[in-house]
Protein backbone atom coordinates (compact mmCIF):
# COMPACT_ATOMS: atom_id res chain seq x y z
CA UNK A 1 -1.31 34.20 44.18
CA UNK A 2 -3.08 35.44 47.65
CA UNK A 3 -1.44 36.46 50.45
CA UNK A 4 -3.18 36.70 53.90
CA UNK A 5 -3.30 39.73 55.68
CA UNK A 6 -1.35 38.43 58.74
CA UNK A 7 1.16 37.35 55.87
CA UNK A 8 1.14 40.38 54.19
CA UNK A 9 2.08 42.44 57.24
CA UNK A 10 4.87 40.37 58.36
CA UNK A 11 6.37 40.78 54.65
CA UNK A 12 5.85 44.69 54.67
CA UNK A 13 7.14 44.89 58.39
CA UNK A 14 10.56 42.65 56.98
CA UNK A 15 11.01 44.92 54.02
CA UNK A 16 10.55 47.98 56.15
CA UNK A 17 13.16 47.30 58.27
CA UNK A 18 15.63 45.48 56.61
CA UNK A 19 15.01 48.70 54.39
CA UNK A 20 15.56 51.05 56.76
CA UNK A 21 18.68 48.79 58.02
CA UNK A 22 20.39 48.97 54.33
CA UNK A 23 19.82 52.85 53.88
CA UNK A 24 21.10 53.61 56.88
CA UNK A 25 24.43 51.54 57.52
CA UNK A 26 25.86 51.04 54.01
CA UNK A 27 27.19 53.63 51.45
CA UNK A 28 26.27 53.47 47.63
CA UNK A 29 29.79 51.89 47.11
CA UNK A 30 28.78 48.27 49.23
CA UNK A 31 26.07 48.10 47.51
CA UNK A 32 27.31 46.00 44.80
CA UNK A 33 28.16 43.43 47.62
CA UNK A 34 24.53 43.55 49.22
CA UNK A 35 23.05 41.92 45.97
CA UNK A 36 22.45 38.25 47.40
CA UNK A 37 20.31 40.65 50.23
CA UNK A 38 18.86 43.09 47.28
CA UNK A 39 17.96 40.26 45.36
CA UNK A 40 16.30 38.30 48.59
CA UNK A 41 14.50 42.09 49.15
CA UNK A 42 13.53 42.21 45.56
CA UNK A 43 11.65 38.51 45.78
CA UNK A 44 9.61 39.34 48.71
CA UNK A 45 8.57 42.59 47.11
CA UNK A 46 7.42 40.51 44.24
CA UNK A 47 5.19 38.60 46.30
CA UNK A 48 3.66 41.29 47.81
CA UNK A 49 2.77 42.95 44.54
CA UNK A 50 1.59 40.15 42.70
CA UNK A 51 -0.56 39.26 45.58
CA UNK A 52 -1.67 42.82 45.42
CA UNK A 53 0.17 44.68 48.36
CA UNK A 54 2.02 47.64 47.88
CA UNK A 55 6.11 47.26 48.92
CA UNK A 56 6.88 50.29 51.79
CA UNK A 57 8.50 53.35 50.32
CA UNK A 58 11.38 52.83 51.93
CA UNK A 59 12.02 49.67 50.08
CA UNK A 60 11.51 51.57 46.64
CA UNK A 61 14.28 54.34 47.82
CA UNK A 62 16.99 51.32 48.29
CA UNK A 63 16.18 49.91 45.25
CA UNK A 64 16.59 53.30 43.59
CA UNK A 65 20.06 53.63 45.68
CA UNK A 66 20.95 50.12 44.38
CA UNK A 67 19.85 50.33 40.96
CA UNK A 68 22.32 53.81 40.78
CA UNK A 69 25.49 52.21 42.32
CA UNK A 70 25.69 49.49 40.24
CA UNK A 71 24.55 50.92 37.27
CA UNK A 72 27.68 50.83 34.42
C-alpha cells in the first residue's frame, strides 16, 4: 500500500495530536475506556507503517501507557 506525502502528513499530524491530547488529559486508569480511540489510533498507525512512514513518538509513548494500564 502507498500513501502520498500530503496523505502521510495529515495522518502523522492526527496521531500527533490526538497523541498529545490522550497523554495529557487522561490518567492510566481511563485508559481502559479510550480503547474504541486506541484502537482507531492503532489503525492509522498501521497505515502509516505499512506504507512506510514512521508513527510520531508521541504516539508510541501512549501506546506504551495503554498497553501498561490494561495489562492483567
Amino acid at each position: 500500500m502507498t500513501i502520498d506525502q500530503t496523505t502521510a502528513k495529515v495522518l502523522n499530524d492526527l496521531l500527533r495530536e490526538l497523541s498529545s491530547e490522550l497523554d495529557l488529559h487522561h490518567e492510566d486508569d481511563e485508559f481502559q475506556a479510550l480503547k474504541p480511540t486506541i484502537e482507531t489510533l492503532r489503525r492509522a498507525a498501521t497505515l502509516m507503517t505499512d506504507a512506510g512512514h514512521k508513527a510520531p513518538e508521541v504516539y508510541h509513548h501512549v501506546m506504551r501507557r495503554f498497553e501498561r494500564a490494561t495489562r492483567s
